[in-house]
PDB file of N, CA and C in Angstrom:
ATOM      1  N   UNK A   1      29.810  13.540 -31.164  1.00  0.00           N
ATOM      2  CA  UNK A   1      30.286  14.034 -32.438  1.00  0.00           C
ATOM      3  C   UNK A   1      31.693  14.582 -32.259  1.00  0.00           C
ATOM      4  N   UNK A   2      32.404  14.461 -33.070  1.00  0.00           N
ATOM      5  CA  UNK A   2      33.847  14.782 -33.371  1.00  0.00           C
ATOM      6  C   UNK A   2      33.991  16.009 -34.125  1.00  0.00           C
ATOM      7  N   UNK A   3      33.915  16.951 -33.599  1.00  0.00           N
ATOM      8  CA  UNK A   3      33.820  18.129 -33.851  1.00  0.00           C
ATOM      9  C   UNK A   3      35.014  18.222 -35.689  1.00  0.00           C
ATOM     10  N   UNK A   4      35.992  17.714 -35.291  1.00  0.00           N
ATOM     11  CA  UNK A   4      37.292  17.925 -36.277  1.00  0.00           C
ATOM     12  C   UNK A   4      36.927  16.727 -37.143  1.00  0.00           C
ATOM     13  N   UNK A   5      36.497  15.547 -37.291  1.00  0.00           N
ATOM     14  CA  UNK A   5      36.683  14.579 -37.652  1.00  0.00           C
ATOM     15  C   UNK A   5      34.871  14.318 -38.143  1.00  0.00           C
ATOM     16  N   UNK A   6      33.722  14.823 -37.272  1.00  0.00           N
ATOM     17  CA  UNK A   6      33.051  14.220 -37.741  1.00  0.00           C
ATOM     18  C   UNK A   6      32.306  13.000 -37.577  1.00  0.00           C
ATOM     19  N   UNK A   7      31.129  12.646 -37.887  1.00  0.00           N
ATOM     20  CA  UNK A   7      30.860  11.468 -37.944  1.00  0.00           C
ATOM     21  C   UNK A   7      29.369  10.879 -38.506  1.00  0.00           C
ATOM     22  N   UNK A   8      28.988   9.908 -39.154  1.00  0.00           N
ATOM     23  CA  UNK A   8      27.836   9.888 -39.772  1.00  0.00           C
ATOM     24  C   UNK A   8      26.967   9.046 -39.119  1.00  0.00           C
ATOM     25  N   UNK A   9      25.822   8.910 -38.724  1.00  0.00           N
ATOM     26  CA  UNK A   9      24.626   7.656 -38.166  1.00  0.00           C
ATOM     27  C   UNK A   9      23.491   7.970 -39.000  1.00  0.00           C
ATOM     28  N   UNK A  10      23.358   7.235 -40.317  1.00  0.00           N
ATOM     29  CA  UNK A  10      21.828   8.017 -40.822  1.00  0.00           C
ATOM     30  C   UNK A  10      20.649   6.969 -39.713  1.00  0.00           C
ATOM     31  N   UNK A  11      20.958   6.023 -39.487  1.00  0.00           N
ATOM     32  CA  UNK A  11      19.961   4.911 -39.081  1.00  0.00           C
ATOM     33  C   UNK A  11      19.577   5.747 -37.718  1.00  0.00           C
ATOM     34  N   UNK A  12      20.445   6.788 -36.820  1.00  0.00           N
ATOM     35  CA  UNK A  12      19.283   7.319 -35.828  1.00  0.00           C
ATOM     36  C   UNK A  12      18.190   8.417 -35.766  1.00  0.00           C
ATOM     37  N   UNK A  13      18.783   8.920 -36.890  1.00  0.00           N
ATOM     38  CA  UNK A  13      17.932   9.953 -37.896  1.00  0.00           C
ATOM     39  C   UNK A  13      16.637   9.451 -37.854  1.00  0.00           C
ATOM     40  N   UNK A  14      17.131   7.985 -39.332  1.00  0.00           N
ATOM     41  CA  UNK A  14      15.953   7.044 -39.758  1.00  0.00           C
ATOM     42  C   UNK A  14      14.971   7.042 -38.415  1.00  0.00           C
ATOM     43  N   UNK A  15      15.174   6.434 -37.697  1.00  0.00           N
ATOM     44  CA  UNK A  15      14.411   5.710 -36.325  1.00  0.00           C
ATOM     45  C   UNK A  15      14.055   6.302 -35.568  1.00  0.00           C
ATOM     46  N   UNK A  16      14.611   7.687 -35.430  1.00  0.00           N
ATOM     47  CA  UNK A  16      13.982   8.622 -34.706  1.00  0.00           C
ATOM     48  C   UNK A  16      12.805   9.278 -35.091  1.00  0.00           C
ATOM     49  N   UNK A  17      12.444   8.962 -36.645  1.00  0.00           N
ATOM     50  CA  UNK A  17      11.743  10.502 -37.178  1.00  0.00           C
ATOM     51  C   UNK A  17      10.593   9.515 -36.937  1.00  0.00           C
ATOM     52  N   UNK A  18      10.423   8.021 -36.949  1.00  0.00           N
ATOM     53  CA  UNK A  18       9.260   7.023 -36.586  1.00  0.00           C
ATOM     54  C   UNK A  18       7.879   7.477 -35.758  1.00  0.00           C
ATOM     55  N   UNK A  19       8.414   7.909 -34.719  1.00  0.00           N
ATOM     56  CA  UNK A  19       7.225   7.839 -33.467  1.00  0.00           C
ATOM     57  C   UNK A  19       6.580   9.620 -34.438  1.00  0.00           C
ATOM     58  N   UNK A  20       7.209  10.216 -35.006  1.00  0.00           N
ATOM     59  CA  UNK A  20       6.880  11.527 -35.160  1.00  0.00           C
ATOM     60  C   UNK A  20       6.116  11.496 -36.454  1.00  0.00           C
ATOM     61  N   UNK A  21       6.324  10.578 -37.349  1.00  0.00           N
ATOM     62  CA  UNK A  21       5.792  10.511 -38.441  1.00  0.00           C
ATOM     63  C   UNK A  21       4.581   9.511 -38.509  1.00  0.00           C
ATOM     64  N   UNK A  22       4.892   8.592 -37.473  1.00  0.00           N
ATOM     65  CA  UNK A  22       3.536   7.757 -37.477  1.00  0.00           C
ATOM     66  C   UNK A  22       2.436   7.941 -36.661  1.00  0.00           C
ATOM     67  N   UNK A  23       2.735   9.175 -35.841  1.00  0.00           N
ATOM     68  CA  UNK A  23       1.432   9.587 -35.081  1.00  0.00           C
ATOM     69  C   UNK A  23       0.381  10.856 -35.733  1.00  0.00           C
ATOM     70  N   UNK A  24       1.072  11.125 -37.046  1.00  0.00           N
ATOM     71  CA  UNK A  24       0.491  12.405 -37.892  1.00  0.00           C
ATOM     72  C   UNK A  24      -0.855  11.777 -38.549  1.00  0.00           C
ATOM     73  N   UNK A  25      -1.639  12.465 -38.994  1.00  0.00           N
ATOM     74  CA  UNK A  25      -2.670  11.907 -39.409  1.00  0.00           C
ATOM     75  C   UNK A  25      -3.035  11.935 -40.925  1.00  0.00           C
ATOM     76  N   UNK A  26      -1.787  12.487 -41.699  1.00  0.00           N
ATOM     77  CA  UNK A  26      -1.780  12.759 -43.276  1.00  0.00           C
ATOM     78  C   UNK A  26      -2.043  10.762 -43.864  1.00  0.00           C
ATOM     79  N   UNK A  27      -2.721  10.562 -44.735  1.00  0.00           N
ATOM     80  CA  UNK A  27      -2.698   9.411 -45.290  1.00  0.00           C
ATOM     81  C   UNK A  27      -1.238   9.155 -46.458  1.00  0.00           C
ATOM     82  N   UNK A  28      -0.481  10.619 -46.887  1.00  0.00           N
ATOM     83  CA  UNK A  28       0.666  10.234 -47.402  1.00  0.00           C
ATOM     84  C   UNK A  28       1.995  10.480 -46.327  1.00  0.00           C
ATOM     85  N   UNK A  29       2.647   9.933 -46.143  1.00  0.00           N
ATOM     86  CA  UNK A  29       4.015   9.896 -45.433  1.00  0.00           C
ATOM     87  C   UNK A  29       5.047   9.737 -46.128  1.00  0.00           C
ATOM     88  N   UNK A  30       6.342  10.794 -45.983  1.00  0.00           N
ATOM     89  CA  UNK A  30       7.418  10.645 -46.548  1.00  0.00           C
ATOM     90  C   UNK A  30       8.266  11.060 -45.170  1.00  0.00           C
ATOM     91  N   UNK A  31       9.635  10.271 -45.568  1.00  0.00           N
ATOM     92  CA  UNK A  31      10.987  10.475 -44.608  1.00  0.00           C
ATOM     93  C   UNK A  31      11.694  10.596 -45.667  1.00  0.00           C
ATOM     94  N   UNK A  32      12.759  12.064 -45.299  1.00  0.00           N
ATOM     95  CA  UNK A  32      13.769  12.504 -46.293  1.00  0.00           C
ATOM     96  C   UNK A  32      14.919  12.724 -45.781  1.00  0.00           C
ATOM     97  N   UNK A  33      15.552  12.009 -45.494  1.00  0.00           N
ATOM     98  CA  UNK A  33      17.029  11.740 -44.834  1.00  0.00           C
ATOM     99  C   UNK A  33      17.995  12.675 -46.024  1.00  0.00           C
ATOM    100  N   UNK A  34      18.854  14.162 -45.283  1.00  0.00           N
ATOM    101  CA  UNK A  34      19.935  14.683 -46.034  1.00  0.00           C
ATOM    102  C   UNK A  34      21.377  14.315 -44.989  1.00  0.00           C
ATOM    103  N   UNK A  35      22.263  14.051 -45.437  1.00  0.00           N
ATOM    104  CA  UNK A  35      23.425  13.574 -44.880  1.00  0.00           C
ATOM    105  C   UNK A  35      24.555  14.525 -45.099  1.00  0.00           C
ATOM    106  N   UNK A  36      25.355  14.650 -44.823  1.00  0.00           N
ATOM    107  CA  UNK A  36      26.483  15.597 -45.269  1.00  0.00           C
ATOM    108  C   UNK A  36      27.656  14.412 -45.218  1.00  0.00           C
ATOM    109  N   UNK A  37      27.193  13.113 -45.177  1.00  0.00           N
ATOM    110  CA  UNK A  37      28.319  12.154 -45.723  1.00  0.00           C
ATOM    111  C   UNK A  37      28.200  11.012 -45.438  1.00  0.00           C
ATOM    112  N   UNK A  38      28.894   9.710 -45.630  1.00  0.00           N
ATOM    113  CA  UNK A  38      28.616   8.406 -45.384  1.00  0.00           C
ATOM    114  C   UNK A  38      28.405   8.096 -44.220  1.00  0.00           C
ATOM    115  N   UNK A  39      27.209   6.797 -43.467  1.00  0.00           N
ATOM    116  CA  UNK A  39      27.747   6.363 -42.278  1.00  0.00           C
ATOM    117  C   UNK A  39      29.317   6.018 -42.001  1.00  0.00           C
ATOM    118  N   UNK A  40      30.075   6.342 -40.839  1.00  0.00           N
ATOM    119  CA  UNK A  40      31.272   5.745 -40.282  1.00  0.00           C
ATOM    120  C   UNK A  40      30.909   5.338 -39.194  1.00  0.00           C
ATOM    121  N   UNK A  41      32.403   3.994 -38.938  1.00  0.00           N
ATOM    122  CA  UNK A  41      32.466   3.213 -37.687  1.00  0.00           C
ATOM    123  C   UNK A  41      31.359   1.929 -37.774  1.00  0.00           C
ATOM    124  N   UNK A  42      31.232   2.268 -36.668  1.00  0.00           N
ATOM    125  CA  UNK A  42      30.448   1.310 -36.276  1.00  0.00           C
ATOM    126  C   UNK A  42      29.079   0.994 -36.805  1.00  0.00           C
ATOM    127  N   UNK A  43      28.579   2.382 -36.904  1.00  0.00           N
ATOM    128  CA  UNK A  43      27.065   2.777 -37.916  1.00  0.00           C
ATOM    129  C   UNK A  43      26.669   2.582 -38.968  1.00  0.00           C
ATOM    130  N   UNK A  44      28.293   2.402 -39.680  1.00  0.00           N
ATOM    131  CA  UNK A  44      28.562   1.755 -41.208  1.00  0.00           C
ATOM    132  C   UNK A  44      28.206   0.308 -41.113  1.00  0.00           C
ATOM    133  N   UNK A  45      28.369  -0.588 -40.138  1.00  0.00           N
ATOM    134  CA  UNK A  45      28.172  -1.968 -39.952  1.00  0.00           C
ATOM    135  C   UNK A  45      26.972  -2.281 -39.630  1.00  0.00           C
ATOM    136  N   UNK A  46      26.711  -1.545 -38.880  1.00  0.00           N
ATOM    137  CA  UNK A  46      24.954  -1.864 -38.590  1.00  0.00           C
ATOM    138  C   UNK A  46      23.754  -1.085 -39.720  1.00  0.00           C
ATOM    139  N   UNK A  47      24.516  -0.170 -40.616  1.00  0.00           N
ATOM    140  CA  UNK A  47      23.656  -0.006 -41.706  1.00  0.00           C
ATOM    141  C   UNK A  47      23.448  -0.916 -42.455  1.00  0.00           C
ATOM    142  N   UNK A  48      24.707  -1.610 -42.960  1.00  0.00           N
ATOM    143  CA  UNK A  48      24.570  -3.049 -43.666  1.00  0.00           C
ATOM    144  C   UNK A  48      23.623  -3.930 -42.937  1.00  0.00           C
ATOM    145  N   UNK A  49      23.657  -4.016 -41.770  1.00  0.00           N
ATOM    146  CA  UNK A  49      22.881  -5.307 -41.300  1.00  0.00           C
ATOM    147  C   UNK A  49      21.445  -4.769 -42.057  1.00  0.00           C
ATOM    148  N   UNK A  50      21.353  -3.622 -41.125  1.00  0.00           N
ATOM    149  CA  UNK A  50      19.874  -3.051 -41.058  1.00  0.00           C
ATOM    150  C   UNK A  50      19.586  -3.228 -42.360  1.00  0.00           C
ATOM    151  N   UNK A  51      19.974  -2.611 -42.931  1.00  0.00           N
ATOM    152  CA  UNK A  51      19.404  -2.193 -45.049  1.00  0.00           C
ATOM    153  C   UNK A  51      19.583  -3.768 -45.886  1.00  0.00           C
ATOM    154  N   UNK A  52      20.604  -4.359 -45.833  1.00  0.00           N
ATOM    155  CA  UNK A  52      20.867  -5.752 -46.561  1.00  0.00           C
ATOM    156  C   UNK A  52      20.372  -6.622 -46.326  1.00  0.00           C
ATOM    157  N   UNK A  53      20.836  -6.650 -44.552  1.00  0.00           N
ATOM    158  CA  UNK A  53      20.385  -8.521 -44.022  1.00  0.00           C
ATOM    159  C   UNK A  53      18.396  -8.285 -43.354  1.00  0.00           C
ATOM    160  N   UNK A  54      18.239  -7.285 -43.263  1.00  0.00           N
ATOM    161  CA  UNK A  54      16.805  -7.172 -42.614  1.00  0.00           C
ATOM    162  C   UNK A  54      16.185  -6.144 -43.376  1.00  0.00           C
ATOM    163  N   UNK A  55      16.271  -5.688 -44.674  1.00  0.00           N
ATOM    164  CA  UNK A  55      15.572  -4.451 -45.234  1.00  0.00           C
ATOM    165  C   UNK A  55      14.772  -3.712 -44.349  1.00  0.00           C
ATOM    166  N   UNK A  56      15.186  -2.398 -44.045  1.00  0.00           N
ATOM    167  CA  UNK A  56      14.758  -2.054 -42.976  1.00  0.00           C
ATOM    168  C   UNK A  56      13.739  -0.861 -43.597  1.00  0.00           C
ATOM    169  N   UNK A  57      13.856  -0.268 -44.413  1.00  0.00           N
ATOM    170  CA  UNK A  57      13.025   0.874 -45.261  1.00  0.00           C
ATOM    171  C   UNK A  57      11.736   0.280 -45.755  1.00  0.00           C
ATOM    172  N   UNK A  58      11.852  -1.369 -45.901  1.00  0.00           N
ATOM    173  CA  UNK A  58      10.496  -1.910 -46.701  1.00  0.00           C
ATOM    174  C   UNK A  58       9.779  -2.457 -44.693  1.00  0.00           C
ATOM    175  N   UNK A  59      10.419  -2.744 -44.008  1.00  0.00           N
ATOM    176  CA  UNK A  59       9.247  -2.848 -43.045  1.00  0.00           C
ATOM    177  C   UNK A  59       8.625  -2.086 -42.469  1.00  0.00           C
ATOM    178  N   UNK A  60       9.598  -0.404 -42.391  1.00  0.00           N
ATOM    179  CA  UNK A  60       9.113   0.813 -41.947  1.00  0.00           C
ATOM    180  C   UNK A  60       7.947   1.037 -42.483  1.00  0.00           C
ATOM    181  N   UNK A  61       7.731   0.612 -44.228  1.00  0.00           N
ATOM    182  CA  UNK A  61       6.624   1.138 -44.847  1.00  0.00           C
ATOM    183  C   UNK A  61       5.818   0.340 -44.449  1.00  0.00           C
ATOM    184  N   UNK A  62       5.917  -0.942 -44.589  1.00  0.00           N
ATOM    185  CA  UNK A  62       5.017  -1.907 -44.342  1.00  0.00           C
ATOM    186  C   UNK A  62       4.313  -1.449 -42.706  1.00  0.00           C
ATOM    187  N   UNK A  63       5.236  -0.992 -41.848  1.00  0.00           N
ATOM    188  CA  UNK A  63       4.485  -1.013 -40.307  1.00  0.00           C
ATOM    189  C   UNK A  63       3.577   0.742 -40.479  1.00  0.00           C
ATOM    190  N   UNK A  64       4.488   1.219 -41.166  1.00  0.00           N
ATOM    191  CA  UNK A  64       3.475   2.634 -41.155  1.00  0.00           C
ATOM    192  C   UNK A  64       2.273   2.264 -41.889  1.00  0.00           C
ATOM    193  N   UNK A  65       2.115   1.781 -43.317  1.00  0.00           N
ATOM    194  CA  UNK A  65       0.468   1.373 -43.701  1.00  0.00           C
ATOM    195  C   UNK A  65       0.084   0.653 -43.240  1.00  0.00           C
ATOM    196  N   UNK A  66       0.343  -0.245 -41.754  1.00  0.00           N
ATOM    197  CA  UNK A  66      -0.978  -0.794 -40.734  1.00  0.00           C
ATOM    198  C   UNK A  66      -1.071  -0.146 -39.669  1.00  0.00           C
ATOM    199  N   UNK A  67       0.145   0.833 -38.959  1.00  0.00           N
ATOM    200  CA  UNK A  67      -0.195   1.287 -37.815  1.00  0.00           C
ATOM    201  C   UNK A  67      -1.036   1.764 -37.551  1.00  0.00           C
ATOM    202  N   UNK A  68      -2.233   3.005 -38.179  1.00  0.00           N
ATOM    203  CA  UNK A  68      -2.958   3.728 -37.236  1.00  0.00           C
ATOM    204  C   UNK A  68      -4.325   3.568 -37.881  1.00  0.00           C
ATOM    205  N   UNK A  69      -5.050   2.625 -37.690  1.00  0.00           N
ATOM    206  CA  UNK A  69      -6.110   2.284 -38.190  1.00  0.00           C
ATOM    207  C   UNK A  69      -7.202   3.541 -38.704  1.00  0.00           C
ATOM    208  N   UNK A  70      -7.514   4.213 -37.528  1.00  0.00           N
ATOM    209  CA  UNK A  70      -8.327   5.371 -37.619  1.00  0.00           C
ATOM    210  C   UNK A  70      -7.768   6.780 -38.681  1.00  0.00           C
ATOM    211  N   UNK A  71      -6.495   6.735 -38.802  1.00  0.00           N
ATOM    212  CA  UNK A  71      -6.295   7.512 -40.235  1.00  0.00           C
ATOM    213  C   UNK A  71      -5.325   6.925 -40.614  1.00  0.00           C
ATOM    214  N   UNK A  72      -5.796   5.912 -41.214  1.00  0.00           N
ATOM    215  CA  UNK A  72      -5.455   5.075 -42.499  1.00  0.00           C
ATOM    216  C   UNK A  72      -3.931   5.812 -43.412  1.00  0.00           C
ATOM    217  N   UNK A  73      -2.846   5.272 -43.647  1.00  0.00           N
ATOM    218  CA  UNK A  73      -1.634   5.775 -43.997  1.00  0.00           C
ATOM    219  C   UNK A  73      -1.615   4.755 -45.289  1.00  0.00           C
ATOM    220  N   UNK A  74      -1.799   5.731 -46.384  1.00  0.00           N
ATOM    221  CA  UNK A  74      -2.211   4.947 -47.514  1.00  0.00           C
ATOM    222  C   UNK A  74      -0.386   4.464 -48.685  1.00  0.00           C
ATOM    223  N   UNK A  75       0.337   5.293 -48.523  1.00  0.00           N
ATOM    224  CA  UNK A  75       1.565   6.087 -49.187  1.00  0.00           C
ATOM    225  C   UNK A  75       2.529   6.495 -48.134  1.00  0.00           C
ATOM    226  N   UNK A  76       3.379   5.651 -48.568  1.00  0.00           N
ATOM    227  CA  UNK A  76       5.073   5.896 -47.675  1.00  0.00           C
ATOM    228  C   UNK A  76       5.896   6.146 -48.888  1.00  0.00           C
ATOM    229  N   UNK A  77       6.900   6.938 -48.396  1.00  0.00           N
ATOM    230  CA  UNK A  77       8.084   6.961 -49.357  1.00  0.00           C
ATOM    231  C   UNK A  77       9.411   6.994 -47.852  1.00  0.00           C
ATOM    232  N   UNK A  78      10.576   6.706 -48.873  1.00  0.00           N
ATOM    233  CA  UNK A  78      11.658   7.218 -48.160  1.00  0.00           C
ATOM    234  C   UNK A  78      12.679   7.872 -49.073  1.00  0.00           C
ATOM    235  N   UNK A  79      13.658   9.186 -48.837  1.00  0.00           N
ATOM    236  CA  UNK A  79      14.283   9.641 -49.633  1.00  0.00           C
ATOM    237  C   UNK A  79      15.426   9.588 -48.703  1.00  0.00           C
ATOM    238  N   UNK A  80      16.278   9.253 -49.502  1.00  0.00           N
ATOM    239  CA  UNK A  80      17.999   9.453 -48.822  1.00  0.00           C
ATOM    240  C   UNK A  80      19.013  10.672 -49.547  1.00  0.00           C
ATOM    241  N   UNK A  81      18.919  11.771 -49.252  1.00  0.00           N
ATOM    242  CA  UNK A  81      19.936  12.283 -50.254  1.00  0.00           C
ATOM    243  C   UNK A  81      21.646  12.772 -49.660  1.00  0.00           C
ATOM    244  N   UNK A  82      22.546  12.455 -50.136  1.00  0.00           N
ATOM    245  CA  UNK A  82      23.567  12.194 -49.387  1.00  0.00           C
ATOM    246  C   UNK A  82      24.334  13.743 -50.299  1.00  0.00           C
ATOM    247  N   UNK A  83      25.319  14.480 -49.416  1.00  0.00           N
ATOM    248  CA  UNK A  83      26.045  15.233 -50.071  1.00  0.00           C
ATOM    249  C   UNK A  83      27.363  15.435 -50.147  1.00  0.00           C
ATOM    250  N   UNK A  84      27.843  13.956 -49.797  1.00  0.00           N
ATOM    251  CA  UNK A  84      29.417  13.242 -50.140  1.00  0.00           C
ATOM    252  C   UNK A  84      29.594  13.398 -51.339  1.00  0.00           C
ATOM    253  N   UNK A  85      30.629  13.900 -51.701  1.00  0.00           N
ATOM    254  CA  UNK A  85      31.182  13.798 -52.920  1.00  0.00           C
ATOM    255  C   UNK A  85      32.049  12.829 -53.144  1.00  0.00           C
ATOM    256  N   UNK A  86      32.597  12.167 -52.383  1.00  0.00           N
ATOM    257  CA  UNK A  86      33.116  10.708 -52.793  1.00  0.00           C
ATOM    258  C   UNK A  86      32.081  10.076 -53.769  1.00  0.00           C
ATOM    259  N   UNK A  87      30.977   9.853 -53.838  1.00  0.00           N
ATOM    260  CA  UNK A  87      30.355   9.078 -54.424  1.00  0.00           C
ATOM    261  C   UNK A  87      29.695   9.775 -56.358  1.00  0.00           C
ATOM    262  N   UNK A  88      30.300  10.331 -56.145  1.00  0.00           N
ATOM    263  CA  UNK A  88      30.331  10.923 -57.612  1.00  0.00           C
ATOM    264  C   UNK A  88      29.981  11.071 -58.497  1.00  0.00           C
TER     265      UNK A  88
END
């Protein structure tokens, strides 16, 4: 991190909170991503891949309602809330 400058990765956020959210045993699951600003760099490019070319939020859900057979994960959500004001 760039202390002066900053920098955004929501996608390791995203991918990290995985192993933590899919080993819980609630049948509803939500991930609520807050940002304090856009991906940059490089993270910006691989968000596009991830989100556009491979929807990556609809397979998360899809793999969390089959992963854990024995408590059944009925309800996924994902929330993104960003607090850039560029986007207005």
């Amino acid at each position: 991190m760039n202390i002066l400058g900053g920098g955004t990765d929501s996608n390791s956020g995203l991918l990290r909170s995985l192993p933590v959210i899919a080993k819980d045993n609630n049948p509803k699951k939500v991930i609520i991503m807050v940002s304090d600003g856009q991906d940059t760099g490089w993270p910006e490019m691989f968000t596009k891949v991830l989100h556009e070319e491979h929807k990556i939020c609809k397979k998360i859900k899809e793999g969390l309602l089959s992963y854990n057979k024995i408590h059944k994960t009925m309800e996924v959500d994902i929330f993104f809330i960003s607090l850039d004001n560029e986007w207005g």
